[in-house]
N, C-alpha and C. Protein backbone atom coordinates (compact mmCIF):
# COMPACT_ATOMS: atom_id res chain seq x y z
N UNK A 1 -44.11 11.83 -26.39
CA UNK A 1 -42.99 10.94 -26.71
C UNK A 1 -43.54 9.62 -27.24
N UNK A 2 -42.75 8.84 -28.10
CA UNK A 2 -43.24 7.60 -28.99
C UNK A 2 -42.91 6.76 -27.49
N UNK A 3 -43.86 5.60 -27.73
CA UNK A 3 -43.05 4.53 -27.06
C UNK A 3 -41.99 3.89 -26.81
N UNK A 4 -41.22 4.04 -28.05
CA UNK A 4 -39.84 3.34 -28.51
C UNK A 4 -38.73 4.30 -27.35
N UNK A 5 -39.56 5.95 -27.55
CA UNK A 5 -38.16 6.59 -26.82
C UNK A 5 -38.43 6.70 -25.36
N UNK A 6 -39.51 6.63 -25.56
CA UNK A 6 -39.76 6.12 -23.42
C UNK A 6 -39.31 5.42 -23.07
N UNK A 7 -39.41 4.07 -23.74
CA UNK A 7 -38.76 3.25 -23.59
C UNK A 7 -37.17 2.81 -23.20
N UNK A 8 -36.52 4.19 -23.92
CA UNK A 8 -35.14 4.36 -24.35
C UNK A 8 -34.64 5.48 -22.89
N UNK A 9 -35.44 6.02 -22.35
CA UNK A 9 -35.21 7.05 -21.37
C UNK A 9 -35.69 6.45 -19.89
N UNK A 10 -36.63 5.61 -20.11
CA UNK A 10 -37.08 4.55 -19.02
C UNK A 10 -35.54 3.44 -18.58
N UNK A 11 -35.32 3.04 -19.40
CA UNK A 11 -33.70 2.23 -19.71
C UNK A 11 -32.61 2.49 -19.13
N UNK A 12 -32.58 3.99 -19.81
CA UNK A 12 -31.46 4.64 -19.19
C UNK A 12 -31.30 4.59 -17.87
N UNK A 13 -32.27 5.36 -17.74
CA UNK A 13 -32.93 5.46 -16.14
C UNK A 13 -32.55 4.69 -15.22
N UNK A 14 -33.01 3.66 -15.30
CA UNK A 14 -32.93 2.31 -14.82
C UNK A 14 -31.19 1.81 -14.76
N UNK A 15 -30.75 2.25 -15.69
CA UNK A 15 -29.51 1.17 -15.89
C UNK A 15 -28.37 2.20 -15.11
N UNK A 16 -28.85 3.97 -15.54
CA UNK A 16 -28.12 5.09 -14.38
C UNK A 16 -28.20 4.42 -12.79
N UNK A 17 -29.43 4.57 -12.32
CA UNK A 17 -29.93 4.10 -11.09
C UNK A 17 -28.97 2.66 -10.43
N UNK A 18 -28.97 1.69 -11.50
CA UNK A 18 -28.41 0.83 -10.76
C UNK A 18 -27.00 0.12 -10.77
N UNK A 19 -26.57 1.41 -11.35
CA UNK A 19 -24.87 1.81 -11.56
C UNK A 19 -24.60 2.53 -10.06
N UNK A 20 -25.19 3.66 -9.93
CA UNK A 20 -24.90 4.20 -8.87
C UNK A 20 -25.11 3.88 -7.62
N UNK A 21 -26.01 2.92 -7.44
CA UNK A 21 -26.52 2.05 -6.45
C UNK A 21 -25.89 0.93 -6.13
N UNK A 22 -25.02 0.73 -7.05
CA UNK A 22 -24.62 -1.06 -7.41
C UNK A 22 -23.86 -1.46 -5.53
N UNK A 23 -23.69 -0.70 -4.79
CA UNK A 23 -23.30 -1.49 -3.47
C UNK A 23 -23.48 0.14 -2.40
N UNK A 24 -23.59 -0.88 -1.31
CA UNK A 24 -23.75 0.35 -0.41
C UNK A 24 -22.73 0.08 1.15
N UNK A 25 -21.79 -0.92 0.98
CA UNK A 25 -20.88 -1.30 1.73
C UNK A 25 -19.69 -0.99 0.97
N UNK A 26 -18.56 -1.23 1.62
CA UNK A 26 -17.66 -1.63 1.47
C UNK A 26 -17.09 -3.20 0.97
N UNK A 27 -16.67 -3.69 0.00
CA UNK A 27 -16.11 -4.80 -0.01
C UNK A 27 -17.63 -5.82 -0.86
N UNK A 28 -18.72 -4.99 -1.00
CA UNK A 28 -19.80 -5.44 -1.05
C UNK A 28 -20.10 -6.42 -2.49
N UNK A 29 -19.10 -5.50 -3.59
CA UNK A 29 -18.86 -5.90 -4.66
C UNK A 29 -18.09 -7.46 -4.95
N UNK A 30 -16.90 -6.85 -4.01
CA UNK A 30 -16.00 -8.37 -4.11
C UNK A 30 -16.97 -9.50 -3.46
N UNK A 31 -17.53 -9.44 -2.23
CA UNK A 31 -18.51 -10.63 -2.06
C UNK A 31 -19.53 -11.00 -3.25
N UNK A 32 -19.91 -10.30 -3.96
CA UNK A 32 -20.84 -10.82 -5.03
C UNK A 32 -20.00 -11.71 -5.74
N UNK A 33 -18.82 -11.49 -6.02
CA UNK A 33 -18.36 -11.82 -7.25
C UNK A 33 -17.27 -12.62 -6.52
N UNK A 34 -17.25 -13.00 -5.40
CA UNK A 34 -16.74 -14.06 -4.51
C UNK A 34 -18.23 -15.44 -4.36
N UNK A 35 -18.69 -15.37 -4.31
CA UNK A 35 -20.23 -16.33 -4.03
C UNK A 35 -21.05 -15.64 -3.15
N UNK A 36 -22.12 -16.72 -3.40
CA UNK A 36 -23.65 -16.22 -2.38
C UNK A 36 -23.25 -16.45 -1.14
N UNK A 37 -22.56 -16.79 -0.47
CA UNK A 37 -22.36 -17.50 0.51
C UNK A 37 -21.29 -16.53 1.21
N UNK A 38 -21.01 -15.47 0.61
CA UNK A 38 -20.01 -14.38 1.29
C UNK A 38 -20.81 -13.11 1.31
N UNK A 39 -20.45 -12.50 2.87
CA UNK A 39 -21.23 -11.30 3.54
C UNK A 39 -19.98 -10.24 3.78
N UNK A 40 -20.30 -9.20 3.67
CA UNK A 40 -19.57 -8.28 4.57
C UNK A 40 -19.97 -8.22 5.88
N UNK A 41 -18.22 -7.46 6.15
CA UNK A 41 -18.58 -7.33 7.45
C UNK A 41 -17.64 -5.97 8.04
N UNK A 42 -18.42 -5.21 7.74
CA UNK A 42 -17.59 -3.55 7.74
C UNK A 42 -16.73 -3.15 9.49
N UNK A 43 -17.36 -3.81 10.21
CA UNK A 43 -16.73 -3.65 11.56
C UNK A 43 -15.71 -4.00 11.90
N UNK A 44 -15.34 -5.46 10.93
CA UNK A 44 -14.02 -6.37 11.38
C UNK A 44 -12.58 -6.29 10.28
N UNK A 45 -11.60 -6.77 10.92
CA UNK A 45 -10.96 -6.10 9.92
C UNK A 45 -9.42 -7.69 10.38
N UNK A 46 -8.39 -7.38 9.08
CA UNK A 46 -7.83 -9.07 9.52
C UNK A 46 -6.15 -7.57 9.70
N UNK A 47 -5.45 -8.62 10.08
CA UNK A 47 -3.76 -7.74 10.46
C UNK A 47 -2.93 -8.63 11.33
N UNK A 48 -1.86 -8.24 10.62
CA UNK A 48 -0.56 -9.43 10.84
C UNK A 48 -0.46 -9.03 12.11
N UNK A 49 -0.46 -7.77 12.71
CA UNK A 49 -0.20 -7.47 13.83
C UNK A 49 -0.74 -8.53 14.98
N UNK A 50 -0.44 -8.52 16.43
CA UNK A 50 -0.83 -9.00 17.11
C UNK A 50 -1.79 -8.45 18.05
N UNK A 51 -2.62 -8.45 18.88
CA UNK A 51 -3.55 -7.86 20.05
C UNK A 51 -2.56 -6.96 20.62
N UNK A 52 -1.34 -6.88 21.26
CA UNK A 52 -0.95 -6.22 21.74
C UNK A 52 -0.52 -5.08 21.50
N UNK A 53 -0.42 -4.91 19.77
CA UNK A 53 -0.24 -4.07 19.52
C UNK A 53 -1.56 -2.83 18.94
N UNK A 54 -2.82 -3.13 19.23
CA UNK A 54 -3.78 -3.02 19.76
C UNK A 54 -4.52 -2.39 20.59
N UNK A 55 -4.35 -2.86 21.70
CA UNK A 55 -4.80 -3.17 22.80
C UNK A 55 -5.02 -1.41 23.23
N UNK A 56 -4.19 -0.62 23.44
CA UNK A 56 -3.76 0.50 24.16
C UNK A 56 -3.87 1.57 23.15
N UNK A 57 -4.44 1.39 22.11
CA UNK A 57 -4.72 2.80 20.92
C UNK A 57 -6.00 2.15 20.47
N UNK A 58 -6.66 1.50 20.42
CA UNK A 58 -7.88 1.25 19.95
C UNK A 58 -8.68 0.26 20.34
N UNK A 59 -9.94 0.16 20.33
CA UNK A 59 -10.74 -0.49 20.89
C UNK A 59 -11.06 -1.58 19.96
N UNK A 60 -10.70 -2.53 19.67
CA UNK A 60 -10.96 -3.75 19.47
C UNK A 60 -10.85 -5.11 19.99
N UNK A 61 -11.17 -6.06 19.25
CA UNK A 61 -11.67 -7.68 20.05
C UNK A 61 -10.80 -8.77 19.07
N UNK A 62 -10.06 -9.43 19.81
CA UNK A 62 -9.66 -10.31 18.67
C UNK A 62 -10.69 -11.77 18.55
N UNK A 63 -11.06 -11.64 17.43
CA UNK A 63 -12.65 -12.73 17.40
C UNK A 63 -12.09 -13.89 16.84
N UNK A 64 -11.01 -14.19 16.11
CA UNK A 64 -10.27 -15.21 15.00
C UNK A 64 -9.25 -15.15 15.06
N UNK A 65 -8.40 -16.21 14.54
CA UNK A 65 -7.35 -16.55 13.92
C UNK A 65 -7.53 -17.35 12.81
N UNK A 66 -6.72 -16.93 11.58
CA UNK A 66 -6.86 -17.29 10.24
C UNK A 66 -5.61 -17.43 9.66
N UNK A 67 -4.53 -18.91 10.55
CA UNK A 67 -2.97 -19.06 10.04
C UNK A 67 -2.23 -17.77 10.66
N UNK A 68 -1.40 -17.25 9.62
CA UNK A 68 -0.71 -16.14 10.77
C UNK A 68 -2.00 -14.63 10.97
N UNK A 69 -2.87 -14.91 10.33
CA UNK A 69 -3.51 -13.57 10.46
C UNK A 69 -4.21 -13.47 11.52
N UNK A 70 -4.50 -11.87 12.16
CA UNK A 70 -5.37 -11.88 13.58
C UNK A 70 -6.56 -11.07 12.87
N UNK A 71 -8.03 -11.83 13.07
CA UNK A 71 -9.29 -11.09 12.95
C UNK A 71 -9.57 -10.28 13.67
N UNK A 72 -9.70 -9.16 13.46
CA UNK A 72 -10.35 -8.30 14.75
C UNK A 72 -12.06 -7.43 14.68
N UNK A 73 -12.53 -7.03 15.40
CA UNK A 73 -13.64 -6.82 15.68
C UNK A 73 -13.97 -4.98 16.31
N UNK A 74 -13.95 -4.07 15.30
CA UNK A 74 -14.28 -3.15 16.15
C UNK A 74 -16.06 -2.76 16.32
N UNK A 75 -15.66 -1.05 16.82
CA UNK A 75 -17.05 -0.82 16.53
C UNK A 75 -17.35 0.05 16.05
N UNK A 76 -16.97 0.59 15.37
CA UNK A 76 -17.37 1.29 13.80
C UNK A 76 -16.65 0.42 12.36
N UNK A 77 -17.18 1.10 11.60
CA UNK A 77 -16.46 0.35 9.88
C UNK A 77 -15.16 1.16 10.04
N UNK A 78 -14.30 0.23 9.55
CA UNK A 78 -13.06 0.45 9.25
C UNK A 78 -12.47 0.84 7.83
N UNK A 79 -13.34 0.78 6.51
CA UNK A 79 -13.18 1.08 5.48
C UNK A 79 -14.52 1.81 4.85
N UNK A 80 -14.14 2.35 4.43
CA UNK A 80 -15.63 3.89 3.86
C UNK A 80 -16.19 2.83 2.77
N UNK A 81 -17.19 3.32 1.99
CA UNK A 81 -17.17 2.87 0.53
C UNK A 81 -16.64 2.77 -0.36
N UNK A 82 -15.84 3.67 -0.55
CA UNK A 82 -14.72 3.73 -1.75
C UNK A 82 -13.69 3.15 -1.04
N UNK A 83 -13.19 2.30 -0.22
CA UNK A 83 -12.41 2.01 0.73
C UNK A 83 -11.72 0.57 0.57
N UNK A 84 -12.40 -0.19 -0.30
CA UNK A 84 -12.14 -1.54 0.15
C UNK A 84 -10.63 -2.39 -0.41
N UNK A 85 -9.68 -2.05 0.47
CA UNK A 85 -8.36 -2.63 0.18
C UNK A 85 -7.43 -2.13 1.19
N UNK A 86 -6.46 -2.89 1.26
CA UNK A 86 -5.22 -2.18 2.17
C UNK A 86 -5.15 -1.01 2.92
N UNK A 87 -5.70 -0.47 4.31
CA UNK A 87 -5.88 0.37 4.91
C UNK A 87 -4.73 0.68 6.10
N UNK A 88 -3.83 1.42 6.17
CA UNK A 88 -2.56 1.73 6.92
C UNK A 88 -2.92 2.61 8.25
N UNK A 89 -2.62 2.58 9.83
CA UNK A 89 -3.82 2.98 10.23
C UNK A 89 -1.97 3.29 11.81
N UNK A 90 -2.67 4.60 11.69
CA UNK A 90 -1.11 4.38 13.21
C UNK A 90 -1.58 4.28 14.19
N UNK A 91 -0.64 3.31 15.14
CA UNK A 91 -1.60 3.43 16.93
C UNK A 91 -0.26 3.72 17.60
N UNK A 92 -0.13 4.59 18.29
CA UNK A 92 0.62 4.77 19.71
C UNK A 92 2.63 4.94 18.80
N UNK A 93 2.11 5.58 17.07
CA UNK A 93 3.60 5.59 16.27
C UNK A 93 3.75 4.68 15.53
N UNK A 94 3.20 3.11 15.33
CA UNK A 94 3.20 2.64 14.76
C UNK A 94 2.36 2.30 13.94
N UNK A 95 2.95 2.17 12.90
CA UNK A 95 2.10 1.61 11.19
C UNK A 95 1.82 0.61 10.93
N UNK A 96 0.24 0.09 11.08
CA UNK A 96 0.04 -1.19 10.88
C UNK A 96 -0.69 -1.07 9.80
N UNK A 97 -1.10 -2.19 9.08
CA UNK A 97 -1.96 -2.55 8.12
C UNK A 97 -3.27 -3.42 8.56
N UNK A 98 -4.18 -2.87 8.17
CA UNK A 98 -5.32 -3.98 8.31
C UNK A 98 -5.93 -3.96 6.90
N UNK A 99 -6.58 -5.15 6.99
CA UNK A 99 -7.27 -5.78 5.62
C UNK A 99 -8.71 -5.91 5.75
N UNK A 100 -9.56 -5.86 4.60
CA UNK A 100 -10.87 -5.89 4.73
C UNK A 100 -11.47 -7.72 5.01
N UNK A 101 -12.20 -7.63 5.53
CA UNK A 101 -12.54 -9.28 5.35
C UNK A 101 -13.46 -9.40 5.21
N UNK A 102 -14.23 -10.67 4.84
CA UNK A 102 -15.70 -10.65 4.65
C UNK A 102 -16.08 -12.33 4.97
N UNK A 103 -17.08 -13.06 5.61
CA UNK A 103 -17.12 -13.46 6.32
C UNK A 103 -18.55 -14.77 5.58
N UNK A 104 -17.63 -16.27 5.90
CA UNK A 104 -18.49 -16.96 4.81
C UNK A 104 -19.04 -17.47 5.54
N UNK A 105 -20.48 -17.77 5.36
CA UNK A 105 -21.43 -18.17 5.84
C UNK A 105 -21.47 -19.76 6.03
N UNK A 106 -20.82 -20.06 4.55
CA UNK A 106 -20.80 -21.64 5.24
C UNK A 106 -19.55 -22.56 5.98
N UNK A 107 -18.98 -21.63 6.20
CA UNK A 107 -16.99 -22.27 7.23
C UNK A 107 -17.57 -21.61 8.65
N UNK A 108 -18.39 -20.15 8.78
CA UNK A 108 -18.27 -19.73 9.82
C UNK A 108 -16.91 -18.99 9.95
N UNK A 109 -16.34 -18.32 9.15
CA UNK A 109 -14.89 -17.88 9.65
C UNK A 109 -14.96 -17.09 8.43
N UNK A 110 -13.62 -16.28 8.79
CA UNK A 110 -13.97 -15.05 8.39
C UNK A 110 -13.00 -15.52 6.99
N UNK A 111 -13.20 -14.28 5.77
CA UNK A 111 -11.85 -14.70 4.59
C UNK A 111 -11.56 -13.61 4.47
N UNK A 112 -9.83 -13.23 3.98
CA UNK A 112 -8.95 -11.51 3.82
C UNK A 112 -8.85 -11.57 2.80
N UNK A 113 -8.96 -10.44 2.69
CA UNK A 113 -9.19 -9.99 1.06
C UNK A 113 -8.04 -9.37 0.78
N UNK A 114 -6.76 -10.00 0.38
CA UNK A 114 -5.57 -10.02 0.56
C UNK A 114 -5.07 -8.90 -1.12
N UNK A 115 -5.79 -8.53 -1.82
CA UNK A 115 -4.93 -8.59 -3.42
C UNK A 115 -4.75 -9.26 -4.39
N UNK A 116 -5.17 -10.60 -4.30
CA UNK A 116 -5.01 -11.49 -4.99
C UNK A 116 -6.59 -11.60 -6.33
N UNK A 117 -6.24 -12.05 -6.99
CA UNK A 117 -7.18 -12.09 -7.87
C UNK A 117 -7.47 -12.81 -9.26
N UNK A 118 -8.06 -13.31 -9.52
CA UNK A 118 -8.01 -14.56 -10.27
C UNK A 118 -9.01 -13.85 -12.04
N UNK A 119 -8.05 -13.52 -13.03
CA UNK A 119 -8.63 -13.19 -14.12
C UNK A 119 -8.50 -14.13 -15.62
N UNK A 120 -9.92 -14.05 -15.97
CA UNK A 120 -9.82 -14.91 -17.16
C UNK A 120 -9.92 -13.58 -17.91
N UNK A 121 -9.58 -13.77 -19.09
CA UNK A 121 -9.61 -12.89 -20.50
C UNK A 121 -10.39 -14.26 -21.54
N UNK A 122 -10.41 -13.85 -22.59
CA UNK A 122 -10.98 -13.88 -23.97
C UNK A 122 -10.16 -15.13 -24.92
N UNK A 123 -8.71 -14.31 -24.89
CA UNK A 123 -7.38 -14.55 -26.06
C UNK A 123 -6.21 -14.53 -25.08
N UNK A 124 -5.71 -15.44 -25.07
CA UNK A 124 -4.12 -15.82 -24.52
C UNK A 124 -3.51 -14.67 -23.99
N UNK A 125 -3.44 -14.09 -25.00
CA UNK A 125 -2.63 -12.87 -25.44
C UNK A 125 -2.93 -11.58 -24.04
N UNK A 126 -3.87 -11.78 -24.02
CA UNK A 126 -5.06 -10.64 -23.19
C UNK A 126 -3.79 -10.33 -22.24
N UNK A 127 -3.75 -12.22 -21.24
CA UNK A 127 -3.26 -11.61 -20.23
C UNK A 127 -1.79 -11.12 -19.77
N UNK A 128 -1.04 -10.51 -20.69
CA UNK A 128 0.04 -9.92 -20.49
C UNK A 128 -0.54 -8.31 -20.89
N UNK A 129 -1.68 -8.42 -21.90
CA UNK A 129 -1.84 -6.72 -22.16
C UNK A 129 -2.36 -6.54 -21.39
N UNK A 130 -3.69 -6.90 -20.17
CA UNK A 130 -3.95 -6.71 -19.04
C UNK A 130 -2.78 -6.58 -17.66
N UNK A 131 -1.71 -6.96 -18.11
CA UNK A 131 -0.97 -7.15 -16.75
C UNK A 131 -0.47 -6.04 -16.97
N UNK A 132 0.03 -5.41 -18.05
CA UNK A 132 0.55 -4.08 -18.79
C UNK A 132 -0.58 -2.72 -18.37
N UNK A 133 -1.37 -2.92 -18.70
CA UNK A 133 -3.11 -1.75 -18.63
C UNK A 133 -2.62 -1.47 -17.54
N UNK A 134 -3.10 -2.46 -16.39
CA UNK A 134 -3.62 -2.24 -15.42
C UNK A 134 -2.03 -2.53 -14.16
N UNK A 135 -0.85 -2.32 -14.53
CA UNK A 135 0.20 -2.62 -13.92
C UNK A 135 0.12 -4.05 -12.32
N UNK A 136 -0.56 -4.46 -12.95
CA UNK A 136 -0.74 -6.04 -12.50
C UNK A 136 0.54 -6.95 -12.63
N UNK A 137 0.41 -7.29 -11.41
CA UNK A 137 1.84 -8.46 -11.29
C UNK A 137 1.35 -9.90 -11.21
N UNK A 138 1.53 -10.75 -12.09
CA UNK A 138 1.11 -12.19 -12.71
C UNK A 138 1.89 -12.98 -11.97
N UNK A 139 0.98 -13.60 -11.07
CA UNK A 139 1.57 -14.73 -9.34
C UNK A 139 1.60 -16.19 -10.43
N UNK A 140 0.80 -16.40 -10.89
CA UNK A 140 0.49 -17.81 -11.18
C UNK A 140 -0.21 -17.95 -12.33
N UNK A 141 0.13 -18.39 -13.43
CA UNK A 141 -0.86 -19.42 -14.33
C UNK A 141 -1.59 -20.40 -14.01
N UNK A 142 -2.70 -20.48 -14.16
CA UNK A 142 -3.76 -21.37 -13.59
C UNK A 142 -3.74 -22.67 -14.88
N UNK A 143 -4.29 -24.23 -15.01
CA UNK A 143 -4.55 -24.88 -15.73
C UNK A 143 -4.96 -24.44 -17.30
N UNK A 144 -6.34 -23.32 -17.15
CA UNK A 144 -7.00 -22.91 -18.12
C UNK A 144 -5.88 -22.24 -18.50
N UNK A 145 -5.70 -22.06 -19.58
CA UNK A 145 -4.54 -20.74 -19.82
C UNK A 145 -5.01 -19.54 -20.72
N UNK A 146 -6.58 -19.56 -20.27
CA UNK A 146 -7.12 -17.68 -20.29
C UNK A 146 -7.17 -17.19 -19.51
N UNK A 147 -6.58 -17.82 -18.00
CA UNK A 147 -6.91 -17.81 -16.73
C UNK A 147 -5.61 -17.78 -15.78
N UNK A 148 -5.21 -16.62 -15.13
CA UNK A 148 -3.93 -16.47 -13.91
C UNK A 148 -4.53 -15.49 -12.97
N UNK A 149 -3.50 -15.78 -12.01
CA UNK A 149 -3.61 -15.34 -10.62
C UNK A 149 -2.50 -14.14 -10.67
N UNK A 150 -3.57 -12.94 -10.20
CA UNK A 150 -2.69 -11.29 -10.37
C UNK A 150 -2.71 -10.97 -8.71
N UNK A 151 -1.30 -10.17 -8.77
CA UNK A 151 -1.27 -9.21 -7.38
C UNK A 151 -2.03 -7.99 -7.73
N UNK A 152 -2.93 -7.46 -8.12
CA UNK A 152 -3.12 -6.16 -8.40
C UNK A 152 -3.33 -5.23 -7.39
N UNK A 153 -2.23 -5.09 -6.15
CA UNK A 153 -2.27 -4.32 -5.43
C UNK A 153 -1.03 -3.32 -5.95
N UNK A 154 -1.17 -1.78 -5.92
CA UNK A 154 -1.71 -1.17 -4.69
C UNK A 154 -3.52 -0.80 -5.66
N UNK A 155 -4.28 -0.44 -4.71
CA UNK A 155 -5.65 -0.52 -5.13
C UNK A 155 -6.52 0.93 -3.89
N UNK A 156 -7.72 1.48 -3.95
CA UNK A 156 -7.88 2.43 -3.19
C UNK A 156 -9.34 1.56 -2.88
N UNK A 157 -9.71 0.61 -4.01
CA UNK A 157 -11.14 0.24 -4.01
C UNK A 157 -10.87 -1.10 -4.67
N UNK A 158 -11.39 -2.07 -4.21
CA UNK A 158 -11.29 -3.33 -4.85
C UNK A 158 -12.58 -3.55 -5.42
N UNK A 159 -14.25 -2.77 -4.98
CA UNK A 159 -14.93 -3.00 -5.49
C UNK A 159 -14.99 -2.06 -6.51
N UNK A 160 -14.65 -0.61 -6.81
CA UNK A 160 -14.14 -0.19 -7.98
C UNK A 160 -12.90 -0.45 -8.91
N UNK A 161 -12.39 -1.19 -8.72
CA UNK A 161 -11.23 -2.06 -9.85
C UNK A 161 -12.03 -3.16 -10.58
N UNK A 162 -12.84 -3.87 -9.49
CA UNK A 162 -14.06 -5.02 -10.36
C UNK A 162 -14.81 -3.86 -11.23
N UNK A 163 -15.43 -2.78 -11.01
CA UNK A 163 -16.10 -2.30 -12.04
C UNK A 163 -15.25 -1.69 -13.41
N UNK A 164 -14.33 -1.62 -13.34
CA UNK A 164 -13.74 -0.76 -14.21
C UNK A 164 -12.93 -1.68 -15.16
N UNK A 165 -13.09 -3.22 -14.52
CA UNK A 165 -12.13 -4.52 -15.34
C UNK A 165 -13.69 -5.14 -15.73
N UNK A 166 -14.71 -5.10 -15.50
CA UNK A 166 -16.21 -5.57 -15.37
C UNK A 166 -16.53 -5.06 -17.44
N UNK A 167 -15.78 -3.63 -17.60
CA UNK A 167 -16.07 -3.05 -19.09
C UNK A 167 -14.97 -2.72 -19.78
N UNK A 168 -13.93 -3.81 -19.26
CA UNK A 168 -12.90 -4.17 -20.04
C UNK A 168 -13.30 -5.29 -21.55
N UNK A 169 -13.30 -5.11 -22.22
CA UNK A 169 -13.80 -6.02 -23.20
C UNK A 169 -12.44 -7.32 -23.46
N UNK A 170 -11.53 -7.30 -23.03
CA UNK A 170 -10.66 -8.22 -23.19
C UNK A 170 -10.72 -8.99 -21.65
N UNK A 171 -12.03 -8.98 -21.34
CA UNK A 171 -12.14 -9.42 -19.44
C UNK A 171 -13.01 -10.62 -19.28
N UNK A 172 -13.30 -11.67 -19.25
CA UNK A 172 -14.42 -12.53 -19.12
C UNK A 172 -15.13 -12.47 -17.89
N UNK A 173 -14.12 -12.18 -16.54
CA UNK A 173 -14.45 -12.22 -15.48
C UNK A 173 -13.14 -12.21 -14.49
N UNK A 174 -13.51 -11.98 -13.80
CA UNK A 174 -12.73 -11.22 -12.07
C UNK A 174 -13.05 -11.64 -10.46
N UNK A 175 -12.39 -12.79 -10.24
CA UNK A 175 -13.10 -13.52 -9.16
C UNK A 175 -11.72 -13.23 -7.77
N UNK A 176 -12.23 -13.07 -6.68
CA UNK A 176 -11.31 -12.60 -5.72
C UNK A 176 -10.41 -13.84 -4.96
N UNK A 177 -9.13 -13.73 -4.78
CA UNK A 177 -8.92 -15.05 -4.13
C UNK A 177 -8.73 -14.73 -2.81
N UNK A 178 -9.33 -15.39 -1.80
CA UNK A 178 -9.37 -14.75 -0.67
C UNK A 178 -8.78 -15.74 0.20
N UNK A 179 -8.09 -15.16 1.61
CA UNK A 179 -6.94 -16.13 2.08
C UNK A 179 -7.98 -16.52 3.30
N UNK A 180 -8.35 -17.83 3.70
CA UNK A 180 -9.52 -18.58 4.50
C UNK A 180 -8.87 -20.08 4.80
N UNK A 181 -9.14 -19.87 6.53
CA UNK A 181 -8.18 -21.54 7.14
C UNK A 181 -9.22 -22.73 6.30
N UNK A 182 -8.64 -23.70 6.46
CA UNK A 182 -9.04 -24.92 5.82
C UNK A 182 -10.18 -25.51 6.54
């Protein structure tokens, strides 16, 4: 083989490899593309619910409060890899929701990764054909106006929705807004 195509198969290689690799958590994605300063944290999980409803179907800890939300603490992961968004979960008949959270290093407290999501595009225009694509509901216009705040829930993977808006060419970028006390 020439150099040029080793080169070209070496590449590949490389760029296969670290596609398929690109996270090995849950939620792992949205922390990148949230700051350095945000960790997962696959054990804990946020829900409107209260402890009591809790308490008597599953083994968890309430570690936080975050405004009306309750942090909780189990002991296994609560969302797989392909997992990271809105998880519906029954205890004792009832349907609760818990949320993924991920946990900033410099507040010390945890942030929910609620749906919310903050997209710039290219051209003005983008962001109504993006809200259209991707059946995205448009919360807010931000100052910039290549730039609003989307509900894009319902979702199965929040760190696969960043990849798949990541090679959107009408996308500049995809930053998570995450709900965190003051």
């Amino acid at each position: 083989m020439s150099g040029l195509i080793r080169f070209f198969v070496f590449s590949l290689l490389i760029f296969a490899t670290a596609n398929s690799f690109s996270y090995v958590q849950p939620c792992q994605l949205v922390a990148q593309v949230a700051g350095d300063h945000y960790e997962t944290r696959p054990v804990w999980f946020a829900s409107l619910s209260p402890p009591a409803n809790f308490k008597a179907g599953l083994k968890v800890e309430l570690v936080e409060r975050n405004g009306a939300w309750f942090i909780y603490k189990g002991h296994n992961a609560w969302f797989d890899l392909d997992e990271c968004s809105t998880k519906h979960i029954t205890v004792e008949g009832k349907t609760l929701a818990v949320l993924p959270t991920l946990y900033n290093q410099q507040t010390t407290k945890s942030a929910i990764i609620n749906g919310t999501f903050i997209i710039k595009v290219y051209r003005v225009d983008d962001l109504k054909k993006i809200a259209k694509r991707y059946r995205f509901k448009k919360v807010s216009p931000l100052p910039n106006r290549f730039t609003a705040i989307f509900d894009v829930r319902p979702q199965l993977s929040y760190d696969r929705m960043i990849e798949i808006l990541d090679l959107d060419r009408d996308i500049e970028f995809v930053i998570p807004v995450l709900s965190e006390p003051d």
